[in-house]
N, C-alpha and C. Protein backbone atom coordinates (compact mmCIF):
# COMPACT_ATOMS: atom_id res chain seq x y z
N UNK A 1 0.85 -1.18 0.00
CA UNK A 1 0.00 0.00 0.00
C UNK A 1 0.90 1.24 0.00
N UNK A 2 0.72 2.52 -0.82
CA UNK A 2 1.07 3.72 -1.48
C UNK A 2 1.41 4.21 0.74
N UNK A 3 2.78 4.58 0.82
CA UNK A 3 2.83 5.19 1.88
C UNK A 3 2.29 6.77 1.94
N UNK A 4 1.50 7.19 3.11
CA UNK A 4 1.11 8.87 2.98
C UNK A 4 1.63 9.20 4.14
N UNK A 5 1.35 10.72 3.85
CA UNK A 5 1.53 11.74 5.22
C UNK A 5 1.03 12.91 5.42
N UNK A 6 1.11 13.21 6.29
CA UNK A 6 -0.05 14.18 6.53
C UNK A 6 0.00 15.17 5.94
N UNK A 7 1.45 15.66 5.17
CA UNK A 7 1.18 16.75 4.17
C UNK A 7 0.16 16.32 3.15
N UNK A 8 0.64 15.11 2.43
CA UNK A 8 -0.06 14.28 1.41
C UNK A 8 -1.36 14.76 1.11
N UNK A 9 -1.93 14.15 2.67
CA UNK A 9 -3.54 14.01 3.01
C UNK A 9 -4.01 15.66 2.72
N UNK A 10 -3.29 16.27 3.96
CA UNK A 10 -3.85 17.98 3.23
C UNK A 10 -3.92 18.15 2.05
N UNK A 11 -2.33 17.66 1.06
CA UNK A 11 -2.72 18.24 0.09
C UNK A 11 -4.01 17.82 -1.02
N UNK A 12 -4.39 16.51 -0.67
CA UNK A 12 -5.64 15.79 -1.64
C UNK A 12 -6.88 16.43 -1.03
N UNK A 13 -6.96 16.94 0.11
CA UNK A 13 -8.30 17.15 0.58
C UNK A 13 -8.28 18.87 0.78
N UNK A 14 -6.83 19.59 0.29
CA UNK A 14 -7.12 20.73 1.11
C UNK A 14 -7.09 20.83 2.05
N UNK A 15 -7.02 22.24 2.70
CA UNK A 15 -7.18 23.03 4.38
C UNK A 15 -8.24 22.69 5.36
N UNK A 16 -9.22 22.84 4.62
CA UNK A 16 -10.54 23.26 5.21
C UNK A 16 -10.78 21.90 5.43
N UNK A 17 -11.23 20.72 4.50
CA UNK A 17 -11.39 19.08 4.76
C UNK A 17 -10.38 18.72 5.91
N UNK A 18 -9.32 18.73 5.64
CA UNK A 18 -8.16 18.32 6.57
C UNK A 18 -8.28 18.55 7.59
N UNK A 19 -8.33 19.99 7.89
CA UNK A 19 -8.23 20.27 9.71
C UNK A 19 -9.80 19.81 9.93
N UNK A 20 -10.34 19.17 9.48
CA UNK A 20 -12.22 18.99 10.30
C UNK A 20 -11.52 17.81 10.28
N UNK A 21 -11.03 16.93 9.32
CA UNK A 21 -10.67 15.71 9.51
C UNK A 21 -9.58 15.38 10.99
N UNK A 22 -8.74 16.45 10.83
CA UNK A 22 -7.79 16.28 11.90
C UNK A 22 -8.54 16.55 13.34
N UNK A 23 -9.35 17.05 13.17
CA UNK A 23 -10.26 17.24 14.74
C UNK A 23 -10.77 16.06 14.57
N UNK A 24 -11.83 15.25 13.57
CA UNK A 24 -12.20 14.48 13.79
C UNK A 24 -11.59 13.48 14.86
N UNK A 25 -10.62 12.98 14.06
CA UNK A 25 -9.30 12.21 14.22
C UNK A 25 -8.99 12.25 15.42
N UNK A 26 -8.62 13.58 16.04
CA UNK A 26 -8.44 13.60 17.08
C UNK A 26 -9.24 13.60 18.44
N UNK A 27 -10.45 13.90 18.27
CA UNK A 27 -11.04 13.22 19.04
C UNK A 27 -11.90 12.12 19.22
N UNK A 28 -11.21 11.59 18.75
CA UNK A 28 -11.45 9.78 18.66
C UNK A 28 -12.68 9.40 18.15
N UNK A 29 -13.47 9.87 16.94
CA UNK A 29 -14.56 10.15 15.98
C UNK A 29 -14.32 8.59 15.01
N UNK A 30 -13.09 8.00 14.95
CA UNK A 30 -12.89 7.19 14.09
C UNK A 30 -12.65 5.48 14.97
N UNK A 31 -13.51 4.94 14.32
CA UNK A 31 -13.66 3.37 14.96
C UNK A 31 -13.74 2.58 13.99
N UNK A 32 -13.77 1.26 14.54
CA UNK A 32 -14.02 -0.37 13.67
C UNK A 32 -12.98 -0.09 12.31
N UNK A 33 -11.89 -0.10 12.75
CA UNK A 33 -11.04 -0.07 11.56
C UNK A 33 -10.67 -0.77 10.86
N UNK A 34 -11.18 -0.91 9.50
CA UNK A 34 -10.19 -2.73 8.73
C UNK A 34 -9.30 -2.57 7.56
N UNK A 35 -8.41 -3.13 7.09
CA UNK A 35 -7.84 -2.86 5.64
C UNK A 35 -8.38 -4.54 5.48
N UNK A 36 -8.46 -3.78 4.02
CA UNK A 36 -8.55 -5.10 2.85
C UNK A 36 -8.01 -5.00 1.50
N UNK A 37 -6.66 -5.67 1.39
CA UNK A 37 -5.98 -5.53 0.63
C UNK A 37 -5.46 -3.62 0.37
N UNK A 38 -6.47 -3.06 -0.76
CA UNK A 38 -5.53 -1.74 -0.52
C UNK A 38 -6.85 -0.49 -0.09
N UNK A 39 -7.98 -1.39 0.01
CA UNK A 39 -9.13 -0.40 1.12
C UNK A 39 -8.45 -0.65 2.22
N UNK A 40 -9.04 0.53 2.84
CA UNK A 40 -9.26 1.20 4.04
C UNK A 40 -10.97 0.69 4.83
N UNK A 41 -11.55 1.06 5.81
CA UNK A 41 -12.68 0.96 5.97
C UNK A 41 -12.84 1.79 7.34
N UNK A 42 -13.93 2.14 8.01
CA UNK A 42 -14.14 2.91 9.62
C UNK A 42 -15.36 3.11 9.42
N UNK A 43 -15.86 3.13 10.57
CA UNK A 43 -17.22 3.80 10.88
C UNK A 43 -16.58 5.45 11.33
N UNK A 44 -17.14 6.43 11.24
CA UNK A 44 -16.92 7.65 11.59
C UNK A 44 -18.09 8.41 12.32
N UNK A 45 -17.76 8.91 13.68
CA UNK A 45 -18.91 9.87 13.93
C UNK A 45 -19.38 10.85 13.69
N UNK A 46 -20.22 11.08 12.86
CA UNK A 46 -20.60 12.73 12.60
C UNK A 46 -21.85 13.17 13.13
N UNK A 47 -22.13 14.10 12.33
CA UNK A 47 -23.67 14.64 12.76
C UNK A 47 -24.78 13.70 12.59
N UNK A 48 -24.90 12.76 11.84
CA UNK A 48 -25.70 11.74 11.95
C UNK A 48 -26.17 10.66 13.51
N UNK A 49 -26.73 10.38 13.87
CA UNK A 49 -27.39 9.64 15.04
C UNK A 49 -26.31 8.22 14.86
N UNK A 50 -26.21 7.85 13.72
CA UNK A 50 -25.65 6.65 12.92
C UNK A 50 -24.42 7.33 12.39
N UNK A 51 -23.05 6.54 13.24
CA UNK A 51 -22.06 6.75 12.52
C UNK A 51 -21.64 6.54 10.94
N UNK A 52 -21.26 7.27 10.16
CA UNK A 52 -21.04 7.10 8.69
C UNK A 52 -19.83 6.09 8.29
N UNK A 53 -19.90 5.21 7.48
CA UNK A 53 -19.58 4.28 6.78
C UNK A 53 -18.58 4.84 5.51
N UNK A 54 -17.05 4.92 6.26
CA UNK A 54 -16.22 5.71 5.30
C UNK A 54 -15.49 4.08 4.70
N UNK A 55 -14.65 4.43 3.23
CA UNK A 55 -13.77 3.93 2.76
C UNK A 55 -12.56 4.66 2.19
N UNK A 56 -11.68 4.05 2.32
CA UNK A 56 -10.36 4.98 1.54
C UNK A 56 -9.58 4.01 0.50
N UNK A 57 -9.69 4.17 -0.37
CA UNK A 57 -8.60 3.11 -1.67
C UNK A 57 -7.49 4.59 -1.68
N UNK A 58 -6.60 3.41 -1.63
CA UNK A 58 -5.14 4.18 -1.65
C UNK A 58 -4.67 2.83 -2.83
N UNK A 59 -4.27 3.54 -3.89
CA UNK A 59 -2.92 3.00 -5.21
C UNK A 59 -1.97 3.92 -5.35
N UNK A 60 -1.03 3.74 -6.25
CA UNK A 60 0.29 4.15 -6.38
C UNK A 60 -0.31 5.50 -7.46
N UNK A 61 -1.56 5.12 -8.11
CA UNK A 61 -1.72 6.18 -8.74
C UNK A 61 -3.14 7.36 -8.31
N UNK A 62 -3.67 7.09 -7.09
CA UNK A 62 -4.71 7.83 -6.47
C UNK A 62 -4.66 7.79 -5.13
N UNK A 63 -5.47 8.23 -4.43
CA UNK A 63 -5.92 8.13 -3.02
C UNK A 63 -6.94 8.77 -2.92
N UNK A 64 -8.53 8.17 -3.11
CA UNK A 64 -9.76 8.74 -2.85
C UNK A 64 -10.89 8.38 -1.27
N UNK A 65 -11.80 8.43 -0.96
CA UNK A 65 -12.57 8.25 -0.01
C UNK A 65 -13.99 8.02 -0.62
N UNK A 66 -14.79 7.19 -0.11
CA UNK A 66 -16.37 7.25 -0.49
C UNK A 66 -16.65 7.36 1.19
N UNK A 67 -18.07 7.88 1.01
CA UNK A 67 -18.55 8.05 2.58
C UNK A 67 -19.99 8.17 2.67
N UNK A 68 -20.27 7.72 3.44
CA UNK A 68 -21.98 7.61 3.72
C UNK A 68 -22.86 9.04 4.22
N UNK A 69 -21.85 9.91 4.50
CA UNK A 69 -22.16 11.05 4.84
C UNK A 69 -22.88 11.62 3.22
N UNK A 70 -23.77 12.81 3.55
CA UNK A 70 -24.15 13.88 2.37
C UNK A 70 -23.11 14.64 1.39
N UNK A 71 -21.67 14.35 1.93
CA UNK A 71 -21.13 14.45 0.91
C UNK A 71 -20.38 13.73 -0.27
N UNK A 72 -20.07 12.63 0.48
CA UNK A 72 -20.14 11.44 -0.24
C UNK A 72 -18.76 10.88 -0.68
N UNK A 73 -17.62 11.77 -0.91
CA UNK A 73 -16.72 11.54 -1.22
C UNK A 73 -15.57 11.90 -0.63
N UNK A 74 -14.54 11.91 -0.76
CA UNK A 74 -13.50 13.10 -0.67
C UNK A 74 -13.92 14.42 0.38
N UNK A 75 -14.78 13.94 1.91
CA UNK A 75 -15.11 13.87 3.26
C UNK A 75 -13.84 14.11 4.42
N UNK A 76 -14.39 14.88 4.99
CA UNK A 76 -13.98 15.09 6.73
C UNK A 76 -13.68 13.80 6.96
N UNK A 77 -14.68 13.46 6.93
CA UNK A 77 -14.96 11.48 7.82
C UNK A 77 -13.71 10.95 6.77
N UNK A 78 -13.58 10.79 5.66
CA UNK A 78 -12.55 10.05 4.58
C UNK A 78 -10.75 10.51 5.34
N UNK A 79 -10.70 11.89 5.60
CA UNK A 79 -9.15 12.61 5.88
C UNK A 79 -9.37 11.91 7.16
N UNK A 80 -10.11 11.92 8.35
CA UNK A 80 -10.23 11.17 9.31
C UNK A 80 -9.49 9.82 9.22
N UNK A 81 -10.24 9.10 8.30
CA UNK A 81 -10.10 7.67 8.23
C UNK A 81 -8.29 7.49 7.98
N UNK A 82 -7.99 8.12 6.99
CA UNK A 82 -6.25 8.28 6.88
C UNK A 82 -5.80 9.01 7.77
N UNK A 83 -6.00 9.58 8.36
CA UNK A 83 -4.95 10.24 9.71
C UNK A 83 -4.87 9.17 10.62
N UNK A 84 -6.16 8.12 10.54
CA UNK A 84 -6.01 6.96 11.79
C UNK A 84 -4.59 6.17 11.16
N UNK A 85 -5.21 5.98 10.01
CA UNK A 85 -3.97 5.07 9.02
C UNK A 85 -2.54 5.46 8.94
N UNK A 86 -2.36 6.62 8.96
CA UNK A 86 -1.01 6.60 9.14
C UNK A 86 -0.09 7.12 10.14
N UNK A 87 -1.30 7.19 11.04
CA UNK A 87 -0.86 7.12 13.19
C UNK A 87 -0.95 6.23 13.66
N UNK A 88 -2.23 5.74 13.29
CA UNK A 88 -2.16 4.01 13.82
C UNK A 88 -2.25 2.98 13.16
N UNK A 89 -1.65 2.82 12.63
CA UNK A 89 -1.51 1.74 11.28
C UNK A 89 -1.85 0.31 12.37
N UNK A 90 -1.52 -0.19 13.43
CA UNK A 90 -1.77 -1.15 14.21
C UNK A 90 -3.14 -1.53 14.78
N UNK A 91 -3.64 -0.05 14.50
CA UNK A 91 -5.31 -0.47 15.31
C UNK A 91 -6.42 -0.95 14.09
N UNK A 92 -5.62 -0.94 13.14
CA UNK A 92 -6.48 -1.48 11.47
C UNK A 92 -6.58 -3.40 12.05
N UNK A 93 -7.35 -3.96 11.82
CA UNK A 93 -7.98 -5.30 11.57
C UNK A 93 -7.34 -5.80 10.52
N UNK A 94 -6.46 -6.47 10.31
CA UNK A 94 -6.19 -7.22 8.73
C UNK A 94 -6.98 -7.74 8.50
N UNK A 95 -7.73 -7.92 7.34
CA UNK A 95 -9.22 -8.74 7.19
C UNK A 95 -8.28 -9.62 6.06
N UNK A 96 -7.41 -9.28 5.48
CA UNK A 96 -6.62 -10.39 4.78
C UNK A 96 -5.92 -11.60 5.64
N UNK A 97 -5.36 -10.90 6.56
CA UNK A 97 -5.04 -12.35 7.49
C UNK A 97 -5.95 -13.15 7.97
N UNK A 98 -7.11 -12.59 8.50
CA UNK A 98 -8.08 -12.99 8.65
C UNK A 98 -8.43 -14.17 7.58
N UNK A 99 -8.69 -13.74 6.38
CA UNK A 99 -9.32 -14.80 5.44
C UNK A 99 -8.14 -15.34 5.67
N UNK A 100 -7.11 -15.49 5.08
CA UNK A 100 -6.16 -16.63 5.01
C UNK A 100 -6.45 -17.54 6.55
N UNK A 101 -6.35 -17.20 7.63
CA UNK A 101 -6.62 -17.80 8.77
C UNK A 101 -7.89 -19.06 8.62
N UNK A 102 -8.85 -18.79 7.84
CA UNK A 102 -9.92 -19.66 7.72
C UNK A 102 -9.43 -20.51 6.80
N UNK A 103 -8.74 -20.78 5.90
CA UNK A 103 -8.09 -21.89 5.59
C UNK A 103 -7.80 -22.65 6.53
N UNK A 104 -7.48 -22.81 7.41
CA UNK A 104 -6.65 -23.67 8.45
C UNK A 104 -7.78 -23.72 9.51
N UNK A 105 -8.98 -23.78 9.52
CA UNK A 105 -9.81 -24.00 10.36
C UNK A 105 -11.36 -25.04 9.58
N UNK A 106 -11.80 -26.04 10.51
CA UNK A 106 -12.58 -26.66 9.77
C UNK A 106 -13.96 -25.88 9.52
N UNK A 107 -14.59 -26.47 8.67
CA UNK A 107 -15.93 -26.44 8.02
C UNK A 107 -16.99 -25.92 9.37
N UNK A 108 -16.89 -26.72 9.88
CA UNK A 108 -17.50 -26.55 11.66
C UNK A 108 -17.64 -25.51 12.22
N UNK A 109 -16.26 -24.74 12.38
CA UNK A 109 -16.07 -23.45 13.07
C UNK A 109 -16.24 -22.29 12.17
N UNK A 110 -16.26 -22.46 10.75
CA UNK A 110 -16.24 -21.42 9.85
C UNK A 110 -18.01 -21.19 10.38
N UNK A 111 -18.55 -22.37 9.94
CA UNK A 111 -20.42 -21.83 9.90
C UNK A 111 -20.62 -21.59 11.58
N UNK A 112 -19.96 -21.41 12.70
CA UNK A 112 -20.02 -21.44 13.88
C UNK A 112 -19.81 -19.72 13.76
N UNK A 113 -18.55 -19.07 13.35
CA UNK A 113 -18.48 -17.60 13.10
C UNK A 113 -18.88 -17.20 12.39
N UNK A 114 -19.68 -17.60 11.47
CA UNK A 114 -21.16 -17.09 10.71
C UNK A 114 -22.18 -16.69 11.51
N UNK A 115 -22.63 -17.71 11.76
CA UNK A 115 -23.97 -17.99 12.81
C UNK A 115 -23.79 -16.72 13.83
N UNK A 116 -22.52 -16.84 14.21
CA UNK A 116 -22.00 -15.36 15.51
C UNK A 116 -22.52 -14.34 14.94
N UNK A 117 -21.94 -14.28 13.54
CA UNK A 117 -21.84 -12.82 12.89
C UNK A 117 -23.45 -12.14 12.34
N UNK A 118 -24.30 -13.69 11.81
CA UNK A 118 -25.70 -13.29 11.80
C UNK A 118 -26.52 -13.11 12.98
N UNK A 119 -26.35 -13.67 14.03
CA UNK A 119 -26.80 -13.35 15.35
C UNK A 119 -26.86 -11.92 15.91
N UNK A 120 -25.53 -11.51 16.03
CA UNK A 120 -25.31 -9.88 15.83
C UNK A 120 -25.76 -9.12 15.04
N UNK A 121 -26.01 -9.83 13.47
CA UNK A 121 -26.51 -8.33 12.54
C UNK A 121 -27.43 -9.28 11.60
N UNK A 122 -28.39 -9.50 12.15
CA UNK A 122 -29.44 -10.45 11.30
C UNK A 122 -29.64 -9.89 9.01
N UNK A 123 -29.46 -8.33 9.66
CA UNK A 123 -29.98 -8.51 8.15
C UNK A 123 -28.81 -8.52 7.02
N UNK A 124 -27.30 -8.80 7.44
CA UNK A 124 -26.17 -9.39 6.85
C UNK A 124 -27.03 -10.74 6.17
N UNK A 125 -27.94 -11.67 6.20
CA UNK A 125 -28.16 -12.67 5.81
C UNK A 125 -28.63 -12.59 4.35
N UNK A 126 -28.90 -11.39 3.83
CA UNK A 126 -29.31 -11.06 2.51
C UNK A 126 -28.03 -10.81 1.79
N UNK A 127 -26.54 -10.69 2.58
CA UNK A 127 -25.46 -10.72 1.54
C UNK A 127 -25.29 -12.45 1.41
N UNK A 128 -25.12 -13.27 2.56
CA UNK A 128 -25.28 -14.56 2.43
C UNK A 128 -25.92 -15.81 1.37
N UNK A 129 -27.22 -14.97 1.31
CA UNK A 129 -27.89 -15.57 0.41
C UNK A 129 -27.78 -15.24 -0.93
């Protein structure tokens, strides 16, 4: 994954995105963190009741954000999500190790952390099916 920094980030998002992002950021607005492969992922808190559902794809030739917020893209919540990423690169979830990990576990326990995962969020069962 394309290394950044916080000049970087300002400079793709600008002043004004950046420092809302960097407040975000800093007061701990940014949770449930995962990479997958060269996404990014977080829930973010904003003005919504319901934290917003950011992503960040970082390549060698872009670095954009989608976001569940009204603005949709290239977001507060998005500069957020990369300021976690390249302060805390450790508090990200590998969801790639993860899958590889289920190789090496039987049939049994895979539909056992299913069952967990639909229990918790019943209407995940419509990606299932």
């Amino acid at each position: 994954m394309t290394k950044l920094s916080e000049n970087a980030i300002r400079d793709i998002f600008g002043d004004t995105t950046f420092l809302k992002g960097l407040d975000y950021y800093n007061h701990g607005y940014v949770s449930n963190t995962v990479k997958i492969g060269d996404i990014l992922y977080s829930q973010v808190i904003g003005s919504s009741a319901k934290p917003y559902e950011v992503r960040a794809f970082i390549t060698d030739a872009e670095t954009s954000t989608k976001c569940t917020c009204p603005v949709g893209f290239m977001c507060k919540h998005g500069a957020a999500l990369l300021l976690k990423w390249i302060n805390e690169p450790s508090s990200f979830v590998d969801a790639d190790r993860f899958l590889l990990s289920l190789e090496r576990i039987s049939k049994g326990e895979i539909i056992n952390i299913i069952e967990k995962i639909i229990k918790h969020n019943p209407s995940l069962i419509t990606e299932f099916s």
